[in-house]
N, C-alpha and C. Protein backbone atom coordinates (compact mmCIF):
# COMPACT_ATOMS: atom_id res chain seq x y z
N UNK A 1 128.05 119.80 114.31
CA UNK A 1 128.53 120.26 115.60
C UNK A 1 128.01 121.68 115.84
N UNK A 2 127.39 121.97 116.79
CA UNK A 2 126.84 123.59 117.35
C UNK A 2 128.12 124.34 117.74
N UNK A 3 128.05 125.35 117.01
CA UNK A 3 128.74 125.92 117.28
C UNK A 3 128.76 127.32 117.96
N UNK A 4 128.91 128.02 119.16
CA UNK A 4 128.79 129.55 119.34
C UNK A 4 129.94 129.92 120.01
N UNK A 5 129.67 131.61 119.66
CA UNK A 5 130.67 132.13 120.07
C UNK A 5 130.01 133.05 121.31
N UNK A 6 131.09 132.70 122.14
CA UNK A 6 131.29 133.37 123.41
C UNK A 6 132.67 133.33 124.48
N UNK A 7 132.25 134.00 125.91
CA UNK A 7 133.35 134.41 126.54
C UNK A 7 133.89 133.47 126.75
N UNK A 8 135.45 133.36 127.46
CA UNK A 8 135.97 132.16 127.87
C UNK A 8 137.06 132.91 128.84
N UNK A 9 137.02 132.90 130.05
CA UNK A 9 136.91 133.86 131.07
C UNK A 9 138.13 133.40 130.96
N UNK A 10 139.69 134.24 131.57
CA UNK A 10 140.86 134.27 131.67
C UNK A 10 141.28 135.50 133.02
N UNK A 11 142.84 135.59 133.12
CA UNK A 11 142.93 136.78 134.13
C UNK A 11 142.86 135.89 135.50
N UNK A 12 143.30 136.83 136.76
CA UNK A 12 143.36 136.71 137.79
C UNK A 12 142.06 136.52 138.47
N UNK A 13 141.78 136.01 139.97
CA UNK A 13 141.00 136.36 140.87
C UNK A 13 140.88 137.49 140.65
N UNK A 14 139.54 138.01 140.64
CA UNK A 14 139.07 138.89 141.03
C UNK A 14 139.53 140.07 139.93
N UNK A 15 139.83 139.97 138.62
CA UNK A 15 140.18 140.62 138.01
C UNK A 15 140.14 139.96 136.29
N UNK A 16 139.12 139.83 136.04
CA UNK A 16 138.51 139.02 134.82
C UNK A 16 138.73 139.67 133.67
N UNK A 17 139.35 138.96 132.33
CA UNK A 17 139.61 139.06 131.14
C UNK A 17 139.47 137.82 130.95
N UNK A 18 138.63 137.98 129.56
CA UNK A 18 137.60 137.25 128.82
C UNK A 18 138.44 136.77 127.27
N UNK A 19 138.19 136.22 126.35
CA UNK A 19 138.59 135.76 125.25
C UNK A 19 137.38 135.52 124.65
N UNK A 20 137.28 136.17 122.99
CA UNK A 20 135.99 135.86 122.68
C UNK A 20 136.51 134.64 121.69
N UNK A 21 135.66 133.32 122.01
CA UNK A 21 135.98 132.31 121.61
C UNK A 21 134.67 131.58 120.64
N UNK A 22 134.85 130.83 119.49
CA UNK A 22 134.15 129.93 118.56
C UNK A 22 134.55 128.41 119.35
N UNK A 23 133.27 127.91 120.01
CA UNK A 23 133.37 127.21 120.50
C UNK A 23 132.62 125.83 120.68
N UNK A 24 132.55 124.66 120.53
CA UNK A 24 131.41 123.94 120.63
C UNK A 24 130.39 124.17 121.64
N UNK A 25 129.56 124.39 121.58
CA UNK A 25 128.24 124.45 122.39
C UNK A 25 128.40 123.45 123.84
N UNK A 26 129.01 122.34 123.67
CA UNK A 26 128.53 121.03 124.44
C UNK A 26 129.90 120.94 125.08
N UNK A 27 130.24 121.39 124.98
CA UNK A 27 132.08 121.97 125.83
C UNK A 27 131.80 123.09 127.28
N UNK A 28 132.74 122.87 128.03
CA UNK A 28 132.43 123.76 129.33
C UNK A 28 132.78 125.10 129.04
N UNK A 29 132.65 126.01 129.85
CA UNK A 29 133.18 127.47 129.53
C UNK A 29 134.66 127.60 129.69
N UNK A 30 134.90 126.96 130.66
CA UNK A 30 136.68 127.01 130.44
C UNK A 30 137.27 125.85 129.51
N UNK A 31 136.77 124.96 128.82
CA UNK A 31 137.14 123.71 128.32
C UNK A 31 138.06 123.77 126.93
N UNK A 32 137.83 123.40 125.59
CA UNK A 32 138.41 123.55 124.70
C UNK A 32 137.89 124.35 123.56
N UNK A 33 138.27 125.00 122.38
CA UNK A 33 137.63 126.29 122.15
C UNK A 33 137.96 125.65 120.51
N UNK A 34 137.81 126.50 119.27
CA UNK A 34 138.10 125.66 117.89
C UNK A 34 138.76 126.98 117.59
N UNK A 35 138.77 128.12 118.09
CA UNK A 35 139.25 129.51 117.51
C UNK A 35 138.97 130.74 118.70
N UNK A 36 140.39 131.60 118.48
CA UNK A 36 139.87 132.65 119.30
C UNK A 36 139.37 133.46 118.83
N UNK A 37 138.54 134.57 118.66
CA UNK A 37 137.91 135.26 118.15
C UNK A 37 138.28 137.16 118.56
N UNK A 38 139.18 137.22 119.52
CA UNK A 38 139.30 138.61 120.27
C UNK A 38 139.29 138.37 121.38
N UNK A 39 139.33 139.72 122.34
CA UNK A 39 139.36 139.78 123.77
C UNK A 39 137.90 140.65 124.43
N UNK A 40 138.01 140.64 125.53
CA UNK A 40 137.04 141.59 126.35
C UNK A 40 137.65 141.68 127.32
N UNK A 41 138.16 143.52 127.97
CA UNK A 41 138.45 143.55 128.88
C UNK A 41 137.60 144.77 129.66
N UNK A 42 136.71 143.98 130.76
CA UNK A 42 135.66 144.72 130.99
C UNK A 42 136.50 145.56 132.48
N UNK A 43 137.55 145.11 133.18
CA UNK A 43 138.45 145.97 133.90
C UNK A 43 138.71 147.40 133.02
N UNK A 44 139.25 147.80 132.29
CA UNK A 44 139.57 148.79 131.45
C UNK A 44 138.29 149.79 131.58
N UNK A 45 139.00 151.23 131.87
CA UNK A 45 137.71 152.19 131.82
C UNK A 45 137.93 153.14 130.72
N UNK A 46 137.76 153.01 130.17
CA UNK A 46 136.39 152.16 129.97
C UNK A 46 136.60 151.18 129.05
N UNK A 47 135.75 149.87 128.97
CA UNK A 47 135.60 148.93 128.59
C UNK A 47 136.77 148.51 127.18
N UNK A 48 137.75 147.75 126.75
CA UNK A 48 138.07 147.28 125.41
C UNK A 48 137.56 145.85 125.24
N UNK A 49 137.71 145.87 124.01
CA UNK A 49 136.65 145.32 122.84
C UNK A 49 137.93 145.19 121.86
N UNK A 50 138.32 144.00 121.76
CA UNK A 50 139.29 143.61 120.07
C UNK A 50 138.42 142.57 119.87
N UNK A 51 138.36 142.53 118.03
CA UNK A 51 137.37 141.90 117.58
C UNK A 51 138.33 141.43 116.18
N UNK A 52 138.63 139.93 116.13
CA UNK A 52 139.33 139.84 114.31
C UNK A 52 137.67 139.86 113.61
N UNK A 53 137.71 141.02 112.48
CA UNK A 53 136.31 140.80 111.93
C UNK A 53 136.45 139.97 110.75
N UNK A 54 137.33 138.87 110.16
CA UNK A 54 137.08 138.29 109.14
C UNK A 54 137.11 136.80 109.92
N UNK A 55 137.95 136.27 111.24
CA UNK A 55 137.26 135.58 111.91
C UNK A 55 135.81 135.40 111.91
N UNK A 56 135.33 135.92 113.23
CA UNK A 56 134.01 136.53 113.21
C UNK A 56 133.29 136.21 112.46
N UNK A 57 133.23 136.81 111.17
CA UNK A 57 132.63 136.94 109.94
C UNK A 57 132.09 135.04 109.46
N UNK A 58 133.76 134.53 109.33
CA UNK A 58 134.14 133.12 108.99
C UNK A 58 132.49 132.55 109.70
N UNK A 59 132.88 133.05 111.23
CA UNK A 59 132.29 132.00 111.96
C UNK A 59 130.78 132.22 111.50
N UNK A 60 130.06 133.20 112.10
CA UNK A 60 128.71 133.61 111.80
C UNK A 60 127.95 132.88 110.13
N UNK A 61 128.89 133.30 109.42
CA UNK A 61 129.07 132.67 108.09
C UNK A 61 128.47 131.42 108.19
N UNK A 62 129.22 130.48 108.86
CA UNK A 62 129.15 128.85 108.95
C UNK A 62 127.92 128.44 109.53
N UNK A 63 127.05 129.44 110.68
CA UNK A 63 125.71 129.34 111.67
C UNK A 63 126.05 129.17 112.90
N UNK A 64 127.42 129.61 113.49
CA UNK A 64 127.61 129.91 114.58
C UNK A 64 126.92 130.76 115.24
N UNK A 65 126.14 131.09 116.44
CA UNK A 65 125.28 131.84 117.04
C UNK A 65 126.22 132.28 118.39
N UNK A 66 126.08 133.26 118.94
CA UNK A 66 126.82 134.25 119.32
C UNK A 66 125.45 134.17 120.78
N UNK A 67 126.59 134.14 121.94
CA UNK A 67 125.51 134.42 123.29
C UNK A 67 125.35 135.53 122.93
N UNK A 68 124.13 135.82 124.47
CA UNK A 68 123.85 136.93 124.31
C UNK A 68 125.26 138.28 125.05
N UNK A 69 126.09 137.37 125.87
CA UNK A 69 126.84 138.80 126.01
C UNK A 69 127.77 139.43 125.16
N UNK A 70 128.06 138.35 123.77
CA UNK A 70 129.04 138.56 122.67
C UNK A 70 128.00 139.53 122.15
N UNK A 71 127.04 138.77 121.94
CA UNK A 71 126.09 139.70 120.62
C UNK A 71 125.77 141.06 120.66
N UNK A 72 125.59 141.51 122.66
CA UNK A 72 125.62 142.86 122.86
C UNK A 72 127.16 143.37 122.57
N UNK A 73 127.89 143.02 122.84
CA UNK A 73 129.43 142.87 122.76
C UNK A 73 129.54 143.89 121.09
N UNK A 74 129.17 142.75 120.48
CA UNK A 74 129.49 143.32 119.08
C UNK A 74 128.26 144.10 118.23
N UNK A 75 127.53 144.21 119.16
CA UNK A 75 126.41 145.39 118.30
C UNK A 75 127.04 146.79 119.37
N UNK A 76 127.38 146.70 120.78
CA UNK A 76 128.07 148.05 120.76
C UNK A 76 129.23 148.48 120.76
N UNK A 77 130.22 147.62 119.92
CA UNK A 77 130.87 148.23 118.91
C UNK A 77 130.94 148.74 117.64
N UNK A 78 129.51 147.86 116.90
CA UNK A 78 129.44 148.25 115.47
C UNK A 78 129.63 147.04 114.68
N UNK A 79 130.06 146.02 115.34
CA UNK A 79 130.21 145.29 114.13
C UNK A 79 128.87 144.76 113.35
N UNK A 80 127.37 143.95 114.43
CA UNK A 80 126.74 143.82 113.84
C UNK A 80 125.86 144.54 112.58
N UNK A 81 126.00 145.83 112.88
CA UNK A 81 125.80 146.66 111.59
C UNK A 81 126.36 146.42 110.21
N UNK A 82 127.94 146.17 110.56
CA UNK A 82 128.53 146.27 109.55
C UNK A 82 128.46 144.91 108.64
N UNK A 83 128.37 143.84 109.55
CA UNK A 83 128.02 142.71 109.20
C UNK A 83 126.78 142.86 108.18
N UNK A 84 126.16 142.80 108.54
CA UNK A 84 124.33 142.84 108.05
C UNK A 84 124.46 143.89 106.34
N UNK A 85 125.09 145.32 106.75
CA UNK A 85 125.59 145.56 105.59
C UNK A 85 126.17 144.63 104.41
N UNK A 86 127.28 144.48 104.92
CA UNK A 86 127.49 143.53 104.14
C UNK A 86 127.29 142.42 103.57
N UNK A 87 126.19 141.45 104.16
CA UNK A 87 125.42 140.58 103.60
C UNK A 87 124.72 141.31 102.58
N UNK A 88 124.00 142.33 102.86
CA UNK A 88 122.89 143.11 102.07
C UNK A 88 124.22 143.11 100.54
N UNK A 89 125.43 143.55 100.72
CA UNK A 89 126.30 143.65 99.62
C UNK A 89 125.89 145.23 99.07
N UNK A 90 125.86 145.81 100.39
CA UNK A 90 126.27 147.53 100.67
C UNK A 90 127.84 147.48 100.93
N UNK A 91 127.87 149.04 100.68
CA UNK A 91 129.29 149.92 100.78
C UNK A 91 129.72 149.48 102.86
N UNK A 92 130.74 148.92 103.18
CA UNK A 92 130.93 149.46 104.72
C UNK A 92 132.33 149.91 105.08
N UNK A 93 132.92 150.82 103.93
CA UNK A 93 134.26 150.82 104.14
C UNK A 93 134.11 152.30 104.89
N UNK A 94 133.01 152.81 105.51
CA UNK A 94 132.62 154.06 106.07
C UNK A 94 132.61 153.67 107.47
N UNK A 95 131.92 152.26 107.37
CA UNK A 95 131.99 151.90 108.78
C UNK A 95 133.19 151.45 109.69
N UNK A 96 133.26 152.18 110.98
CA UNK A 96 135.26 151.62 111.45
C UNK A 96 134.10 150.85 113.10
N UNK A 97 134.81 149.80 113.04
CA UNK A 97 134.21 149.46 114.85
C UNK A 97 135.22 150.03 115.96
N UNK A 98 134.43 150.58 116.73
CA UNK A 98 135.12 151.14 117.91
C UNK A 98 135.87 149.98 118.67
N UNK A 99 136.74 150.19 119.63
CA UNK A 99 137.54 149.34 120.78
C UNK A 99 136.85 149.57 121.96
N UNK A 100 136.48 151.35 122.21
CA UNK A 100 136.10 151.05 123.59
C UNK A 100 134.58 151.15 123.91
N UNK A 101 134.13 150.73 124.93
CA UNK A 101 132.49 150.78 125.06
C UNK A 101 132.48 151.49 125.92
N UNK A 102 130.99 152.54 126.05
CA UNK A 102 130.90 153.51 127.18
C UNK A 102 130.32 152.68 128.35
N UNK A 103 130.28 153.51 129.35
CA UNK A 103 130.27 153.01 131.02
C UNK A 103 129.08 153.55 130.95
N UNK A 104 128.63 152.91 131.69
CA UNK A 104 127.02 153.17 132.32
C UNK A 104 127.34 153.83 133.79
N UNK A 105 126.84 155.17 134.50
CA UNK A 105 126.97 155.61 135.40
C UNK A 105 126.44 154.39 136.39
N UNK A 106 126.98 154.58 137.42
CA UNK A 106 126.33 153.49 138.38
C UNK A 106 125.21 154.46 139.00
N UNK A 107 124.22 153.87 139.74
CA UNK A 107 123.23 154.58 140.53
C UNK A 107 123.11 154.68 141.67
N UNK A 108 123.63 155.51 142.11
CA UNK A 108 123.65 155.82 143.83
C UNK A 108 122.70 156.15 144.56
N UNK A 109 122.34 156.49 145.99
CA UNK A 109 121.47 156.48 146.84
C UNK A 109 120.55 157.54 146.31
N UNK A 110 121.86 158.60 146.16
CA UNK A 110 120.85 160.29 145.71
C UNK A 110 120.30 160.03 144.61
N UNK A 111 120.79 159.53 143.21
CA UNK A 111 120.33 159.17 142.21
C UNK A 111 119.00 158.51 142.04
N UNK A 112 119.16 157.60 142.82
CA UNK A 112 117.36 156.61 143.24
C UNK A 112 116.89 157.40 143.80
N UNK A 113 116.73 158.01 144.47
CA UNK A 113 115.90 158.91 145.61
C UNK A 113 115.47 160.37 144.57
N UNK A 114 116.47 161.14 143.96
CA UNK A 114 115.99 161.70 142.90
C UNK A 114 114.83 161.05 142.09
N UNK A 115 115.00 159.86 141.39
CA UNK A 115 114.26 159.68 140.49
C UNK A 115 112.76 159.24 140.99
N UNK A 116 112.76 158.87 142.42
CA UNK A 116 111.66 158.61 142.87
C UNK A 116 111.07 159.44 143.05
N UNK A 117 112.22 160.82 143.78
CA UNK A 117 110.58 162.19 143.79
C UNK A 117 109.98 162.20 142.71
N UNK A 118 111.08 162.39 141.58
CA UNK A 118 110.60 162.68 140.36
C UNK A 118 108.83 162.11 139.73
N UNK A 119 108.88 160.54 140.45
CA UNK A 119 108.55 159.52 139.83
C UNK A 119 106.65 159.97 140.51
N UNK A 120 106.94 160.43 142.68
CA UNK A 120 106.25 160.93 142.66
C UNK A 120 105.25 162.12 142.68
N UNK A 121 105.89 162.85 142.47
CA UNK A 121 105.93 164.28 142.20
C UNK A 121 104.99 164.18 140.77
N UNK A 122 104.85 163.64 139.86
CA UNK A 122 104.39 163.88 138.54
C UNK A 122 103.03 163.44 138.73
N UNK A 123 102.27 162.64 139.30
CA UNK A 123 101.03 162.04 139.25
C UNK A 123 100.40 163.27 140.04
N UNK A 124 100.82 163.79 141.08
CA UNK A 124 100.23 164.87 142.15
C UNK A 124 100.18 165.78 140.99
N UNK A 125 100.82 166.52 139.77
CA UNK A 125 100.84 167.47 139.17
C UNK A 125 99.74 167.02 138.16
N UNK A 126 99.84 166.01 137.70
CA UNK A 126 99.12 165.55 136.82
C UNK A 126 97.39 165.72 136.90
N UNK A 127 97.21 165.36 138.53
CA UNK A 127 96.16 165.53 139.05
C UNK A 127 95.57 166.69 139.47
N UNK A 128 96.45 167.58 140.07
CA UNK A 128 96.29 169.15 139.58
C UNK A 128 95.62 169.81 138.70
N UNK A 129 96.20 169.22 137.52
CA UNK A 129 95.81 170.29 135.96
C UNK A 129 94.69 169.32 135.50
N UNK A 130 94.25 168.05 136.22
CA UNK A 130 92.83 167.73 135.76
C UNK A 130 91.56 168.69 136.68
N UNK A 131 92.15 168.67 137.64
CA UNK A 131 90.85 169.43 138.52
C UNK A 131 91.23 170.55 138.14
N UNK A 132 92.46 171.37 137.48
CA UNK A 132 92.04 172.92 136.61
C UNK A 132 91.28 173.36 135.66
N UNK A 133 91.18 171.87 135.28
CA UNK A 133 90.76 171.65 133.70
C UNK A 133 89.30 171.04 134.01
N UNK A 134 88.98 170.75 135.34
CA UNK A 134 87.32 170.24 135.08
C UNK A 134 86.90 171.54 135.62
N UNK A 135 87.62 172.37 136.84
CA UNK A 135 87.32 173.77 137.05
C UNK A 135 86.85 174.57 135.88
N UNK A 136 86.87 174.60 135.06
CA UNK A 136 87.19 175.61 134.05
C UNK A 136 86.24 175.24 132.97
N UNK A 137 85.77 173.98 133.14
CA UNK A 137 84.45 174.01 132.05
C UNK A 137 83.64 174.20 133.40
């Protein structure tokens, strides 16, 4: 049986909390699940992240494969590090996984428009200091 782990969306309209779930592959996203695995609550600012890591662990263990939004999920908290450590059968009692994830600024009008002078502004300079530089031999 395929097994991965991913979201399994919960919460209100318009106000989404997730469950990270071990789940058959061939099952719907809201359908039936074999284990919960933690939460995601991407409402929260910033972001929480509960993770059981000996779950987890269980599952990955067995060849459960992890979507891709779990897998970013749990590499920016730390766990995949700690994981991988520990296969290697390194020290990870140094390592703690965080709960919350940082926010990505959103990008606003001024923000784009900044980065575009920026973007063209540099080739005109660029081109500058070549004709200084053919000046000059």
């Amino acid at each position: 049986m395929p097994v991965h782990i991913r979201l399994r969306r919960m919460g209100a309209k318009k106000r989404p909390f997730y469950r990270i779930v071990a789940a058959d592959s061939r099952r719907a996203r809201e359908g039936s699940f074999l284990e919960i695995l933690g939460t995601y609550n991407p409402i929260a600012k910033p972001a929480e992240v509960k993770v059981f890591e000996e779950r987890v662990t269980k599952w990955l263990d067995r060849g459960a494969i992890p979507s891709n939004t779990v897998g970013s999920l749990l590499t920016q908290i730390g766990f995949t590090e700690k994981y991988h450590k520990a296969k290697k059968g390194e020290d990870t009692s140094e390592i703690s996984l965080k709960t919350l994830i940082r926010e990505r600024p959103k990008k606003t009008r001024k923000m784009k428009k900044a980065a575009m002078a920026g973007h063209e502004e540099a080739p005109a300079e660029q081109a500058e200091t070549t004709e200084q530089t053919e000046t000059a031999d």
